[in-house]
C-alpha atoms as a PDB file:
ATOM      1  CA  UNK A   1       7.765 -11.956 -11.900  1.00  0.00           C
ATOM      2  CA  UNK A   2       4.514 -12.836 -11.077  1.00  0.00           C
ATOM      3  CA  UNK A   3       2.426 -10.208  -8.647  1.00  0.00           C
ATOM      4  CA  UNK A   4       2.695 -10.853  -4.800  1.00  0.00           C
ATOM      5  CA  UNK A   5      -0.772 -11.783  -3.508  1.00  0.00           C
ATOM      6  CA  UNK A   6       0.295 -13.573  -0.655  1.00  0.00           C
ATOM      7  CA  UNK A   7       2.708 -11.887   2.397  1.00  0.00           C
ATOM      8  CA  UNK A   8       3.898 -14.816   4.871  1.00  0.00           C
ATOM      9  CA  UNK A   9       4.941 -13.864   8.844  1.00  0.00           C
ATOM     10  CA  UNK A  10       6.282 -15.775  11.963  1.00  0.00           C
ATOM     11  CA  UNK A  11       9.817 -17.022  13.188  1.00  0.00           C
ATOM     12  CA  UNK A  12      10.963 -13.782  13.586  1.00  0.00           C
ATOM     13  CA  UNK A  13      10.242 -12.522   9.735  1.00  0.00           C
ATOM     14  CA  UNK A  14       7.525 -10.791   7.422  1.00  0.00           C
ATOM     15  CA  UNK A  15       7.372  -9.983   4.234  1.00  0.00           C
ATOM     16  CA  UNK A  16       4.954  -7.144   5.301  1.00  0.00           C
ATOM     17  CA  UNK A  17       4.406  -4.691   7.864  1.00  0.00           C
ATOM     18  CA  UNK A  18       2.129  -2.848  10.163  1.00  0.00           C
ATOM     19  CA  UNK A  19       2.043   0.445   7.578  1.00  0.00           C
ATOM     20  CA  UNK A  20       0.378  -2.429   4.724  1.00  0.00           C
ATOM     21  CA  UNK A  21      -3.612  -2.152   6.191  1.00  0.00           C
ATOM     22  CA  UNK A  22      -4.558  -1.198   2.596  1.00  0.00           C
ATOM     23  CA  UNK A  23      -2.839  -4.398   1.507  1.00  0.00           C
ATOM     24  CA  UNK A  24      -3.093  -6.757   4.575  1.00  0.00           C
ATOM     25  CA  UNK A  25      -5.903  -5.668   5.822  1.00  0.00           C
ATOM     26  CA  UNK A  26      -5.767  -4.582  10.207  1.00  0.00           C
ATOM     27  CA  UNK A  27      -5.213  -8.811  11.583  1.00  0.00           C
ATOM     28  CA  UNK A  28      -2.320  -9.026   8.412  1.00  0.00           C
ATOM     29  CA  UNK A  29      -0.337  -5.539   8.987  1.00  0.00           C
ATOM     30  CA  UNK A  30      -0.885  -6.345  12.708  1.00  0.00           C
ATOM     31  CA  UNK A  31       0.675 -10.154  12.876  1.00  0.00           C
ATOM     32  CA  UNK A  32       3.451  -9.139  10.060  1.00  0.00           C
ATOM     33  CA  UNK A  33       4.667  -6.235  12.490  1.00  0.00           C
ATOM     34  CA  UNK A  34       3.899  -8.452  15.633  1.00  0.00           C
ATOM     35  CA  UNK A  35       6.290 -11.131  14.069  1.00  0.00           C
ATOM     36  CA  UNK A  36       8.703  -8.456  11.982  1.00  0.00           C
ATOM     37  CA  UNK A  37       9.765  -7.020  15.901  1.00  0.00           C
ATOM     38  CA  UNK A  38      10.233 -10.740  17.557  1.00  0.00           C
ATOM     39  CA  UNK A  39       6.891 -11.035  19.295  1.00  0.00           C
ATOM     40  CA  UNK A  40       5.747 -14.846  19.519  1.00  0.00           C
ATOM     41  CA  UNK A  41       3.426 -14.677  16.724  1.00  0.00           C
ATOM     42  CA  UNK A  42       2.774 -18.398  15.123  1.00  0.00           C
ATOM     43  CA  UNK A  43       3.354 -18.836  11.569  1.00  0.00           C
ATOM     44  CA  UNK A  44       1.020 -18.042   9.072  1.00  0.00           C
ATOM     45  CA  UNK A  45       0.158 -15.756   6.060  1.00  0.00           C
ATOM     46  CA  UNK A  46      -1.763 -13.163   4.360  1.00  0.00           C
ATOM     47  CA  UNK A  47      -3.525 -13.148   1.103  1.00  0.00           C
ATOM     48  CA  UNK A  48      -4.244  -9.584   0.107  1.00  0.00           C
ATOM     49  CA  UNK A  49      -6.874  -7.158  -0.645  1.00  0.00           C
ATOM     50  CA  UNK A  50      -5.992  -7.345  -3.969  1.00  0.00           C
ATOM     51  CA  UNK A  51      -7.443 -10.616  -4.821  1.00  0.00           C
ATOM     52  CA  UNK A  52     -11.151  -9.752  -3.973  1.00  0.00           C
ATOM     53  CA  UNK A  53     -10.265  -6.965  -6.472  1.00  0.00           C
ATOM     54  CA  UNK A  54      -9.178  -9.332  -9.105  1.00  0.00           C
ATOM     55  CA  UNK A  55     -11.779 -11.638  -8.441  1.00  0.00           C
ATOM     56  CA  UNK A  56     -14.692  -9.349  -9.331  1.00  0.00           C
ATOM     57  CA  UNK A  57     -13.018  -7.470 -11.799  1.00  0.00           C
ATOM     58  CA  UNK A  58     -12.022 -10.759 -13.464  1.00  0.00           C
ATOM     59  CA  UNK A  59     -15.586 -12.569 -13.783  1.00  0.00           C
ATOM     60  CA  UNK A  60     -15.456 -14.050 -10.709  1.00  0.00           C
ATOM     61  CA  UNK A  61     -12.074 -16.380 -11.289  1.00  0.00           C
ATOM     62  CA  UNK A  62      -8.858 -16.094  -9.392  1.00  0.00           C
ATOM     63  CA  UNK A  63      -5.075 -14.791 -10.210  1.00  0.00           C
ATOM     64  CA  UNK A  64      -3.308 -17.384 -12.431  1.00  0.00           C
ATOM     65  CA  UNK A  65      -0.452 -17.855  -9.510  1.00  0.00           C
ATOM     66  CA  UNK A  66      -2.126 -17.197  -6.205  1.00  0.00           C
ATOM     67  CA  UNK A  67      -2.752 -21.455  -5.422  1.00  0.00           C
ATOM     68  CA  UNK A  68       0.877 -21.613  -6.037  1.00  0.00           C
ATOM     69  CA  UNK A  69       2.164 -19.037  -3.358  1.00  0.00           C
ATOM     70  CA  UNK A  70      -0.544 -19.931  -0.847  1.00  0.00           C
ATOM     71  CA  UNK A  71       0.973 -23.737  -1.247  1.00  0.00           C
ATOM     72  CA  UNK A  72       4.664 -21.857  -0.656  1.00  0.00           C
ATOM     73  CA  UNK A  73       3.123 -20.091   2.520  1.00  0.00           C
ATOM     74  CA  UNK A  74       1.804 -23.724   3.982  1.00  0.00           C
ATOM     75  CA  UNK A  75       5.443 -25.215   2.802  1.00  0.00           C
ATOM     76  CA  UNK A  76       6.956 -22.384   5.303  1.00  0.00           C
ATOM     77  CA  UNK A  77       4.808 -23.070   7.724  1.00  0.00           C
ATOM     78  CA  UNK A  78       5.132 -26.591   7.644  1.00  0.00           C
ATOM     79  CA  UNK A  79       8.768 -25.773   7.702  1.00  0.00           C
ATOM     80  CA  UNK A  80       8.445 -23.530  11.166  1.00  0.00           C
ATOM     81  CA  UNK A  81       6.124 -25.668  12.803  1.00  0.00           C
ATOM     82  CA  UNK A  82       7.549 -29.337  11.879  1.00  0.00           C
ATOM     83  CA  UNK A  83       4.331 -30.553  11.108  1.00  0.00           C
ATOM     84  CA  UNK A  84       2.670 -31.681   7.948  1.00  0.00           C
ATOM     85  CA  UNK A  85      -0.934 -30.004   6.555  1.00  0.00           C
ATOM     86  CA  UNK A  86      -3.328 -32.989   6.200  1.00  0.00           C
ATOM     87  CA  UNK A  87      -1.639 -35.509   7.957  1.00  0.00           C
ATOM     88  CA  UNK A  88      -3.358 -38.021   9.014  1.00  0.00           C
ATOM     89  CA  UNK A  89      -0.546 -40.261  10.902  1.00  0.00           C
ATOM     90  CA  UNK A  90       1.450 -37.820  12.758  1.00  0.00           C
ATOM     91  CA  UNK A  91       0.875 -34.175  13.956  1.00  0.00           C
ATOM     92  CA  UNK A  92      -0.675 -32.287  11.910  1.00  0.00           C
ATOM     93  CA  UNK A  93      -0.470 -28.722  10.867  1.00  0.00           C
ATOM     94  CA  UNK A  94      -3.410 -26.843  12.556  1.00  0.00           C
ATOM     95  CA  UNK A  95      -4.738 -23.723  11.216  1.00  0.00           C
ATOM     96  CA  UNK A  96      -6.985 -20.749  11.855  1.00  0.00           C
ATOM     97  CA  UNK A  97      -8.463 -18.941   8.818  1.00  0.00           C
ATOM     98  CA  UNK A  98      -9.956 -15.493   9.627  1.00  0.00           C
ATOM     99  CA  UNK A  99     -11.437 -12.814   7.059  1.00  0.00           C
ATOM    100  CA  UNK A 100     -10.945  -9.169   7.576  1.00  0.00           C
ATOM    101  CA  UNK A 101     -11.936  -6.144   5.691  1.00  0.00           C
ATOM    102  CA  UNK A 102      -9.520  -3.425   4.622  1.00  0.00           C
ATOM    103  CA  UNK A 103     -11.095  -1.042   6.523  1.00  0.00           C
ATOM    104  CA  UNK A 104     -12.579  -1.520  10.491  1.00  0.00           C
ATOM    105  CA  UNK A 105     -16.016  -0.694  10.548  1.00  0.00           C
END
């Protein structure tokens, strides 16, 4: 099994928590645990900390199966919302990217 690089949240579920700041980063640990107890959090994910690692240990490239699970974590929330990424005809899926360290400053 490939490596888990990115943690999805919202309806309810998360496939991290608020203990995962190393991982997740503050925003992800925060919004998993938000969503993991039932608050209204809106769908989204989380790619972790440990793809900046990769990336500059790895001459500047990207893990083999991370632009498959980020396309599973837009299929979810695609799924949750009941709107489409990129679409152009109906409702689309809006997003909000934010960056985050692992540590607050």
């Amino acid at each position: 099994m490939a490596q888990k690089y990115v943690y999805k949240f919202g309806g309810g579920k998360a496939d991290g928590n608020g203990q995962m700041k190393p991982l997740l980063g503050g925003k992800g640990a925060n919004l998993a645990e938000m969503s993991r107890i039932g608050l209204p959090v809106p769908p989204g994910f989380t790619i972790t900390t440990e793809v900046c690692t990769y990336y500059y240990k790895n001459n500047r490239s990207y893990p083999s199966d991370l632009q498959k699970q980020i396309k599973d974590g837009i299929a979810t929330m695609e799924k949750i919302m009941g709107c489409k990424f990129g679409d152009t005809k109906g409702m689309p899926l809006l997003v909000a990217v934010r960056s985050g360290a692992r540590d607050s400053m």
